[in-house]
C-alpha atoms as a PDB file:
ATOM      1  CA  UNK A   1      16.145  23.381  85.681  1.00  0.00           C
ATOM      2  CA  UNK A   2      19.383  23.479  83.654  1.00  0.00           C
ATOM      3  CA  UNK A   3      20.949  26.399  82.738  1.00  0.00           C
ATOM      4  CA  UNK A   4      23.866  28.220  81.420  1.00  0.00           C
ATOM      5  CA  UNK A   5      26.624  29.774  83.430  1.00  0.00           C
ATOM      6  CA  UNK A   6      30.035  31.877  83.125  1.00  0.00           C
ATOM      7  CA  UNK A   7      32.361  30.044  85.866  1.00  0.00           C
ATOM      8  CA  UNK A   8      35.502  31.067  86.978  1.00  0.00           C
ATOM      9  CA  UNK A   9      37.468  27.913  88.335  1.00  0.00           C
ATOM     10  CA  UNK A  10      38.774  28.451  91.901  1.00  0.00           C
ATOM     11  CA  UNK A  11      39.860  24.960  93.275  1.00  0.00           C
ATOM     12  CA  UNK A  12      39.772  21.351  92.751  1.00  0.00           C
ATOM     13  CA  UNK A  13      39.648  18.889  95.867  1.00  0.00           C
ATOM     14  CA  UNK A  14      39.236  15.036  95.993  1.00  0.00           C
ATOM     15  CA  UNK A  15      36.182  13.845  97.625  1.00  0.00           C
ATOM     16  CA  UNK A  16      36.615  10.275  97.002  1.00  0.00           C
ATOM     17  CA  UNK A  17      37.950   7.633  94.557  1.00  0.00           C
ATOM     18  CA  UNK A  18      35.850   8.405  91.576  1.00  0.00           C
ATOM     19  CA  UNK A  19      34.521  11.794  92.652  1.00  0.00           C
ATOM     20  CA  UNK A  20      36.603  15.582  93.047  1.00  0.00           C
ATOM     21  CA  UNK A  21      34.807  18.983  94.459  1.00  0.00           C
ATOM     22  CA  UNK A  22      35.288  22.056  92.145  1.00  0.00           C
ATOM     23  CA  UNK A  23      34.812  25.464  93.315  1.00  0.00           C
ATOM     24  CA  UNK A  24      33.724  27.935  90.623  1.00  0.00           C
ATOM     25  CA  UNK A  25      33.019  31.388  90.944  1.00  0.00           C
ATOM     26  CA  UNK A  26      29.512  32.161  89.270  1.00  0.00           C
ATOM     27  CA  UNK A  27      27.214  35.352  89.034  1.00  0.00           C
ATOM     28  CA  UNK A  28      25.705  33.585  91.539  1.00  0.00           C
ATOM     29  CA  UNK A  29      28.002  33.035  93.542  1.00  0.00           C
ATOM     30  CA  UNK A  30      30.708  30.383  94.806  1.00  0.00           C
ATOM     31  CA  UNK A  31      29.204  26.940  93.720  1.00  0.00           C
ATOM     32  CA  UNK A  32      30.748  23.878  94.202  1.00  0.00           C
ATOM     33  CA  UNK A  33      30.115  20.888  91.708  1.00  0.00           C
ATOM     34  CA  UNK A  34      30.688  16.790  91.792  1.00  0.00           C
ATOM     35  CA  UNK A  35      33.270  16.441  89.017  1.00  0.00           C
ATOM     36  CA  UNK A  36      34.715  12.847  87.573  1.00  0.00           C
ATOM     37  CA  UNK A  37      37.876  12.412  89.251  1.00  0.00           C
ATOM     38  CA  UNK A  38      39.229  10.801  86.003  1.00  0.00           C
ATOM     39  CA  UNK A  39      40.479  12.430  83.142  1.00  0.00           C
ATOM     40  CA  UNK A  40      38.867  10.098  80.439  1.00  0.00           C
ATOM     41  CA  UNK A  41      38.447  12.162  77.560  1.00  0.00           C
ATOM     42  CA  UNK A  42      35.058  10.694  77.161  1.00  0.00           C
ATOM     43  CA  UNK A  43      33.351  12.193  79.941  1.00  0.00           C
ATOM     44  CA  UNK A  44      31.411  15.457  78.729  1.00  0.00           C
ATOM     45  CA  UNK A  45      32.960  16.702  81.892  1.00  0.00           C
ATOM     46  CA  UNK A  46      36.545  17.154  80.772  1.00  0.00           C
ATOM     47  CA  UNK A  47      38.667  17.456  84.179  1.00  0.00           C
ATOM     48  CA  UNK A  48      41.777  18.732  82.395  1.00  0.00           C
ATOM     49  CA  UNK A  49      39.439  21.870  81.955  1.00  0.00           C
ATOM     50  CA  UNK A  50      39.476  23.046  85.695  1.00  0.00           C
ATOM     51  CA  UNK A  51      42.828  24.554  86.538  1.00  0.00           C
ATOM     52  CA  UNK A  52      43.230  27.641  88.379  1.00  0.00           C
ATOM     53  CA  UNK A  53      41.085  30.381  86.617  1.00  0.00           C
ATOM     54  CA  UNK A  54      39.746  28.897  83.882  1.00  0.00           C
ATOM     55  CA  UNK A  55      36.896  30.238  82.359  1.00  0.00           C
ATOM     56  CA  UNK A  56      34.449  27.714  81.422  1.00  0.00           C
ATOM     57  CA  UNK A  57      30.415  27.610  80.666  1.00  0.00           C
ATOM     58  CA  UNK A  58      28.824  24.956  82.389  1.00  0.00           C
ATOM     59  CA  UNK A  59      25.110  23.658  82.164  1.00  0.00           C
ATOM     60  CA  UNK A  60      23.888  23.022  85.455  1.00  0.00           C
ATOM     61  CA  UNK A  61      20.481  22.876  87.646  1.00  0.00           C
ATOM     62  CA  UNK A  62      22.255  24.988  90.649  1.00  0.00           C
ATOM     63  CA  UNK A  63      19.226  25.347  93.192  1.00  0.00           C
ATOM     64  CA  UNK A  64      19.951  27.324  96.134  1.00  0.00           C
ATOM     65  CA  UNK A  65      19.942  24.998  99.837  1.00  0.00           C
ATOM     66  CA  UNK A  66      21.980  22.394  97.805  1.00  0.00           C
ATOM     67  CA  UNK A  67      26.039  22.271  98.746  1.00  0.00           C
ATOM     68  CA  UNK A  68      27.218  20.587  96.398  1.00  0.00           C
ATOM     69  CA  UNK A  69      25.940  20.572  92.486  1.00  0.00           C
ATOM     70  CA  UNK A  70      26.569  18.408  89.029  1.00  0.00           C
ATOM     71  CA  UNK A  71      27.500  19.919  85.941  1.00  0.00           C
ATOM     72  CA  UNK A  72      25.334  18.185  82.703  1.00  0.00           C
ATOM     73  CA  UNK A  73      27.731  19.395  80.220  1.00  0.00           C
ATOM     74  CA  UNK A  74      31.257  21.978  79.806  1.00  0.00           C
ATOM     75  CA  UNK A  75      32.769  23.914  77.538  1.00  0.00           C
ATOM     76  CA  UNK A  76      35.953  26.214  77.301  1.00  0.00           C
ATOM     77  CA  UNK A  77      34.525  29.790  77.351  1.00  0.00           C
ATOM     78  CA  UNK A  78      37.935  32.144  77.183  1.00  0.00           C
ATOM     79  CA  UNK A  79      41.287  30.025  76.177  1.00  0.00           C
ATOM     80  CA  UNK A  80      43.840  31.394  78.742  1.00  0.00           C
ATOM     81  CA  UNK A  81      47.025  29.714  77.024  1.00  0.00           C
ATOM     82  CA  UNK A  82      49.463  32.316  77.977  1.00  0.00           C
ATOM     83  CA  UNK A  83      48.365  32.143  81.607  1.00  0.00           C
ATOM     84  CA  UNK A  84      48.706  28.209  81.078  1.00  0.00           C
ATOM     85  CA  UNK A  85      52.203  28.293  79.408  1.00  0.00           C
ATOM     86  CA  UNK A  86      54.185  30.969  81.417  1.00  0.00           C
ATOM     87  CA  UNK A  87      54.935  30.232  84.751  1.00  0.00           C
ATOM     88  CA  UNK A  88      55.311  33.631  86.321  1.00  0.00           C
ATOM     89  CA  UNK A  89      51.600  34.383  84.606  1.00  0.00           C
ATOM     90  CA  UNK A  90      50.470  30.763  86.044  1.00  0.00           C
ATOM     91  CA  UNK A  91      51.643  31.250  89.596  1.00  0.00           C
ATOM     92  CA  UNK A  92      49.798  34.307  90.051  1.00  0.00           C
ATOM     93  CA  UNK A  93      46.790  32.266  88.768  1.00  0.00           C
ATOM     94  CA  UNK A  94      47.105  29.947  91.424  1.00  0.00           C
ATOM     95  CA  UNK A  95      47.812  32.368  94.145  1.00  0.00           C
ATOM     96  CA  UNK A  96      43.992  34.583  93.252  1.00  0.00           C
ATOM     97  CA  UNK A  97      42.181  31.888  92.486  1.00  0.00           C
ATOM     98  CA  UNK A  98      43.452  30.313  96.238  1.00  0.00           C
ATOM     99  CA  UNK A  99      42.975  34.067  97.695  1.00  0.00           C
ATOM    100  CA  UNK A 100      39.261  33.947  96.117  1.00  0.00           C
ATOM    101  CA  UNK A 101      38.607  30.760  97.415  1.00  0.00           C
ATOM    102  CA  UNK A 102      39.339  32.043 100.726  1.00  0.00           C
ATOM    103  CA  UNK A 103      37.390  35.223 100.924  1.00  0.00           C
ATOM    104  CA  UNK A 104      34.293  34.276  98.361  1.00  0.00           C
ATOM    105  CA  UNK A 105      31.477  32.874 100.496  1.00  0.00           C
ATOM    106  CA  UNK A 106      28.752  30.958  98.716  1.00  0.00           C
ATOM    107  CA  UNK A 107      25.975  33.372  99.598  1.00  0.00           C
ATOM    108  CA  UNK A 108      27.959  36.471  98.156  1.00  0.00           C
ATOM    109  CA  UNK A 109      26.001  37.752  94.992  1.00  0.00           C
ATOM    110  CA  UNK A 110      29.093  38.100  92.307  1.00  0.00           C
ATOM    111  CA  UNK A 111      27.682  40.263  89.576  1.00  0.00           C
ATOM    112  CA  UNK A 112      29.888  43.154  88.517  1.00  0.00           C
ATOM    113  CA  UNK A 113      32.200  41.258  90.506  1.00  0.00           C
ATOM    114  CA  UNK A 114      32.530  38.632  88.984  1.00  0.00           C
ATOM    115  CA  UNK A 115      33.484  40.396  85.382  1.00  0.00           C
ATOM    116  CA  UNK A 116      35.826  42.538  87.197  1.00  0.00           C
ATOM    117  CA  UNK A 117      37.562  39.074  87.897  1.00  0.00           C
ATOM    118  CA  UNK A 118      36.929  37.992  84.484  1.00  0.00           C
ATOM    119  CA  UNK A 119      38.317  40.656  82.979  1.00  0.00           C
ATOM    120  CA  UNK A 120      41.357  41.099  85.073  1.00  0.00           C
ATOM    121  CA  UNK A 121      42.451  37.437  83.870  1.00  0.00           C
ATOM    122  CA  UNK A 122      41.707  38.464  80.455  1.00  0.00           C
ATOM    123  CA  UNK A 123      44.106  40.983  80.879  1.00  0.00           C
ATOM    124  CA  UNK A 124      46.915  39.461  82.619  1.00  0.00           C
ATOM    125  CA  UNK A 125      46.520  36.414  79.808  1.00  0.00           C
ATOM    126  CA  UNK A 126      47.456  39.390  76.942  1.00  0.00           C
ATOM    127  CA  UNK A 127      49.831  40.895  79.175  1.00  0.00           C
ATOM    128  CA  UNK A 128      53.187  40.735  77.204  1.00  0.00           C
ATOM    129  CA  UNK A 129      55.293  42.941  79.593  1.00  0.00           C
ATOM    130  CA  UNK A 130      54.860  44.993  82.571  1.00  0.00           C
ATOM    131  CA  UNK A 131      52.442  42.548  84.928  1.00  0.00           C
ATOM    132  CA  UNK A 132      54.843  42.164  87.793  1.00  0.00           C
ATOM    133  CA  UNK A 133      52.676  44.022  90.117  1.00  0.00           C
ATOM    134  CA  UNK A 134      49.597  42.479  88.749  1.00  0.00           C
ATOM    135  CA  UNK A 135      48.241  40.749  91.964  1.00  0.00           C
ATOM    136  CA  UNK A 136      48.749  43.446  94.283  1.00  0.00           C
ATOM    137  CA  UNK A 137      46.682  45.694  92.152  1.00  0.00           C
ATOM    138  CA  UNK A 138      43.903  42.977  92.157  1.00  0.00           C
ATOM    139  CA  UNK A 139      43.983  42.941  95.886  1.00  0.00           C
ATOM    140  CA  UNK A 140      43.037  46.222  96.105  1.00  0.00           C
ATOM    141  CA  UNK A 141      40.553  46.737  93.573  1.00  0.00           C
ATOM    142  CA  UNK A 142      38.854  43.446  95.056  1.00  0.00           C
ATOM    143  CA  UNK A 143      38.801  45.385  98.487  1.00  0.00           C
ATOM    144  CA  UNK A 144      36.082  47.841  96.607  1.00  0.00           C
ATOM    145  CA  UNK A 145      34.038  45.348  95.761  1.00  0.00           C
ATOM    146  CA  UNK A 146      33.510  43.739  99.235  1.00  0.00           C
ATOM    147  CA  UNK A 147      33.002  47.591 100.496  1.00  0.00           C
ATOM    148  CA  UNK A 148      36.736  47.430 102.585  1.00  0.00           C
ATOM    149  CA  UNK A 149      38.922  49.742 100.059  1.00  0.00           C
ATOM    150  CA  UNK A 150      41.060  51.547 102.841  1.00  0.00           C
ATOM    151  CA  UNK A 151      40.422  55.047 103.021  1.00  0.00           C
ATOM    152  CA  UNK A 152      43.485  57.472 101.899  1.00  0.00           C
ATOM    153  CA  UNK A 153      41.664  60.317 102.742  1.00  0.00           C
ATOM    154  CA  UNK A 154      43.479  62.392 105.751  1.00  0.00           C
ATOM    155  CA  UNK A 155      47.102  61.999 104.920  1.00  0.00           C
ATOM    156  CA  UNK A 156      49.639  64.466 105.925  1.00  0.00           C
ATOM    157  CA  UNK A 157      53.486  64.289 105.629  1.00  0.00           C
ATOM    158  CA  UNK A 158      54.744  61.650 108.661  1.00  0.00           C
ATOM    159  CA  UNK A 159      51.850  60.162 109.146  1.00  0.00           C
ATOM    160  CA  UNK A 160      51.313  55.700 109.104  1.00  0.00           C
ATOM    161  CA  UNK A 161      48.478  53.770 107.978  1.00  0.00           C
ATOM    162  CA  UNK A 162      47.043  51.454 110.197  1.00  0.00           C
ATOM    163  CA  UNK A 163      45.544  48.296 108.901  1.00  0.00           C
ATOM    164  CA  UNK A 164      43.112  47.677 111.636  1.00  0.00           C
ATOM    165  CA  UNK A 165      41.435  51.061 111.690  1.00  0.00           C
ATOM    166  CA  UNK A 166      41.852  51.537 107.694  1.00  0.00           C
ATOM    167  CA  UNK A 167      42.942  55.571 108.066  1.00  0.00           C
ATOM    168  CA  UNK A 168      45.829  57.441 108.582  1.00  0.00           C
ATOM    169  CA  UNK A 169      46.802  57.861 112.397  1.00  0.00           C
ATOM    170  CA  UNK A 170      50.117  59.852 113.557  1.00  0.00           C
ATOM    171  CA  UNK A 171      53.457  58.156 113.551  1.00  0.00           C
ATOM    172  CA  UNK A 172      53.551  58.953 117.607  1.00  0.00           C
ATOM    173  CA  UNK A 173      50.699  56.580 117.985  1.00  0.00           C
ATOM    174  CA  UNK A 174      52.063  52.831 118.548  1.00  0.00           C
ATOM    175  CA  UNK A 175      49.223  50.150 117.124  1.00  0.00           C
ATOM    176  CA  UNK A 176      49.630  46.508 116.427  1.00  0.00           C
ATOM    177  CA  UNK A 177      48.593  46.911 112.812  1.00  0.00           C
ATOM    178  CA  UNK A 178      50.125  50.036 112.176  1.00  0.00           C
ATOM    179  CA  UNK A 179      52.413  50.851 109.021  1.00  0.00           C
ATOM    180  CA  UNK A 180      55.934  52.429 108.930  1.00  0.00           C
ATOM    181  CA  UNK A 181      55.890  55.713 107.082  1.00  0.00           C
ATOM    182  CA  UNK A 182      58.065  53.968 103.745  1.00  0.00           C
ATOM    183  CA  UNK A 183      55.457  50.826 103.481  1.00  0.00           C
ATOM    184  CA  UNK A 184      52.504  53.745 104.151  1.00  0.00           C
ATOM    185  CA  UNK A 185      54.045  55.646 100.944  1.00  0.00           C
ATOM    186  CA  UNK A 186      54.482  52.505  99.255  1.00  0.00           C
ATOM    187  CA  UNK A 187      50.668  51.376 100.015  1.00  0.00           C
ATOM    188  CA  UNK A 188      49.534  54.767  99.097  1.00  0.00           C
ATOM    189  CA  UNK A 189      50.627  54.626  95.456  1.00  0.00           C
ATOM    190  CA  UNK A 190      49.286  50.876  94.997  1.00  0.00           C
ATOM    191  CA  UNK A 191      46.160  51.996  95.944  1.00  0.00           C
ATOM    192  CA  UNK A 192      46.252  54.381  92.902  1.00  0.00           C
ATOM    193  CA  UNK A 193      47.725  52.030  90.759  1.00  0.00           C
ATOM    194  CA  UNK A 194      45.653  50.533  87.722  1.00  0.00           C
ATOM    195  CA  UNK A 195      46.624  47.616  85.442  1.00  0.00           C
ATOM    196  CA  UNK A 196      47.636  50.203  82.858  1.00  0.00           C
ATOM    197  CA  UNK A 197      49.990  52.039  84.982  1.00  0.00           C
ATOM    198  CA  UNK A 198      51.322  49.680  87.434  1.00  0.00           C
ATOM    199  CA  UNK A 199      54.667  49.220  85.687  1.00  0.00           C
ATOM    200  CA  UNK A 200      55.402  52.465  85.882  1.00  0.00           C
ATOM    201  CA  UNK A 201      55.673  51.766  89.843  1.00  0.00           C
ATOM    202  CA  UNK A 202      59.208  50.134  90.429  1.00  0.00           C
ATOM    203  CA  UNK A 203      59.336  47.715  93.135  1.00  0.00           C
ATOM    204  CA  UNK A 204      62.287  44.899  94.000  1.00  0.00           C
ATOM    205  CA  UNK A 205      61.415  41.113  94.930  1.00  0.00           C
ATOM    206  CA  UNK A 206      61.646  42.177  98.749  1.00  0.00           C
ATOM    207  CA  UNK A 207      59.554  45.527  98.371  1.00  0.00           C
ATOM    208  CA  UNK A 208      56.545  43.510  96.136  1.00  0.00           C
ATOM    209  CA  UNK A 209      56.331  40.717  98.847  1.00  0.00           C
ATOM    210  CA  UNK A 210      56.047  43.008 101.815  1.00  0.00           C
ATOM    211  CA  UNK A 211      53.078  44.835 100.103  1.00  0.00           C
ATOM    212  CA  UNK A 212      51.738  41.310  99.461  1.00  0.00           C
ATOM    213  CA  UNK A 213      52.106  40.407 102.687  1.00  0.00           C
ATOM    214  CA  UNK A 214      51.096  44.091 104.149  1.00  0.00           C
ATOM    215  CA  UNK A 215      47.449  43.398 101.591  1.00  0.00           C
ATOM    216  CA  UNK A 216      47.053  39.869 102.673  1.00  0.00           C
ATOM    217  CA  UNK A 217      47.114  40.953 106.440  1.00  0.00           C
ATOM    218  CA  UNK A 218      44.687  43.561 106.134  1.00  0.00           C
ATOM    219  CA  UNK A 219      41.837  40.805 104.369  1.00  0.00           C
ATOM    220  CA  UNK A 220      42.942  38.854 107.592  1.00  0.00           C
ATOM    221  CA  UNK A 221      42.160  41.546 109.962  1.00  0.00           C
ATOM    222  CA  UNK A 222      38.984  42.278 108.091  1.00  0.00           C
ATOM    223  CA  UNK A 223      37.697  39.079 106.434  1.00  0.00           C
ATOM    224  CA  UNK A 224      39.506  35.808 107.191  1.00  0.00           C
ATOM    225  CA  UNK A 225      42.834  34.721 108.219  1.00  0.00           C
ATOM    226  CA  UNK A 226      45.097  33.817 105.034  1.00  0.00           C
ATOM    227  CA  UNK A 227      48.136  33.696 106.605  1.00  0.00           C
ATOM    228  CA  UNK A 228      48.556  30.113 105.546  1.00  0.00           C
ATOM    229  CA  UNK A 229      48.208  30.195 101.665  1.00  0.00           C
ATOM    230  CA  UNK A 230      50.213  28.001 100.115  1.00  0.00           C
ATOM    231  CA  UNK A 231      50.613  29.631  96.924  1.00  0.00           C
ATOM    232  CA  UNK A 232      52.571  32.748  98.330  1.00  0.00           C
ATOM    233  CA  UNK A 233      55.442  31.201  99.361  1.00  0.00           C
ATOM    234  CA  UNK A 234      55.832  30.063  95.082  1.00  0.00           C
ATOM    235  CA  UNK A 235      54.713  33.627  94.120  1.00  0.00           C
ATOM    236  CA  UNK A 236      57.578  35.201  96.515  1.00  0.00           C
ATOM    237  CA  UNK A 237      60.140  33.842  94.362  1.00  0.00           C
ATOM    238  CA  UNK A 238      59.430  35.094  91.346  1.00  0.00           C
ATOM    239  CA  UNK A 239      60.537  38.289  89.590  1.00  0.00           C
ATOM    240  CA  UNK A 240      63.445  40.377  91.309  1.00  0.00           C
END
């Protein structure tokens, strides 16, 4: 049966000459659809529409057991032009729409989820000023969602946080995963950090992409390996 859906796009891959796989984040779900390859601007489905978290509403009979879906008809649901026309605001886009593409499964039930995502773009799109730390704070509110939001409960003066155990251990201890005490003060205040206040946290190029990095290792210790994104290496070089 067709029907109506919110979708949040993730990815675009070729599956052959005429044919590309789009993964969009749902309600449902992750949900991959058969899109036209070309960009004819008679097709109902428009493939200019699906760049990295764009927020369309599809019409689609999505029936569970089925990989790979169609989409009937499309429509632009929330015009993201400042995400589209800045480049600092578009790599970012790139870089969580690859990092939910990673860790979304297609079983995972999105719900609330999914309009925490949906409104975090719609923030980041109105953002005039002040978003530089805008994808580390997503990484960590996403971490509450999938119930793996590190605990910051136990923390005394001197003591490290160690990714693999997600608690605070004493600096004495030596662990593989284990956090120096300035990137353990650093990852305590991100955790605390909200899209409103994050400016107020100064960081430098150097100190930002360590707590990216820092983040991204601790989904790979406790979800999948992402230590081969390929939109990280753009996102390093931006701000200072």
């Amino acid at each position: 049966m067709l029907t109506k859906h919110a979708a949040i796009v993730l990815r675009v891959i070729k599956y052959n000459e005429k044919t590309d796989i789009a993964d969009l984040l749902t309600r449902e779900g992750k949900v991959s659809f058969l899109i036209p390859a070309s960009r004819s601007h008679k097709s109902k489905v428009r493939r200019n529409l699906f760049q990295p978290l764009s927020v369309l509403e599809i019409e689609a009979d999505i029936r569970q057991r089925r990989e790979l879906h169609r989409i009937k008809e499309l429509r632009l649901l929330l015009p993201v032009a400042n995400i589209s026309s800045n480049p600092f605001k578009t790599a970012m886009a790139f870089f969580i729409a690859e990092f939910l593409g990673r860790i979304m499964k297609p079983e995972d039930d999105c719900g609330t989820f999914f309009d925490y995502v949906l409104s975090s773009i719609e923030w980041l799109d109105g953002a005039g000023s002040g978003y530089a730390n805008f994808h580390l704070v997503f990484l960590v509110k996403v971490s509450r969602f999938l119930g793996l939001q590190p605990s910051m409960r136990g923390y005394a003066d001197g003591m490290c946080f160690d990714l693999q155990s997600s608690c605070f251990v004493d600096a004495s201890v030596s662990l593989p995963y284990m956090l120096t005490a300035d990137e353990t003060k650093a990852f305590r205040t991100i955790m605390r950090l909200n899209y409103s206040d994050m400016h107020l946290f100064k960081m430098n190029r150097e100190q930002r992409n360590r707590c990216m990095e820092l983040l991204l290792m601790y989904y790979t210790i406790h979800i999948t390996d992402l230590s081969d994104m390929k939109s990280v290496s753009v996102l390093k070089s931006l701000f200072v």
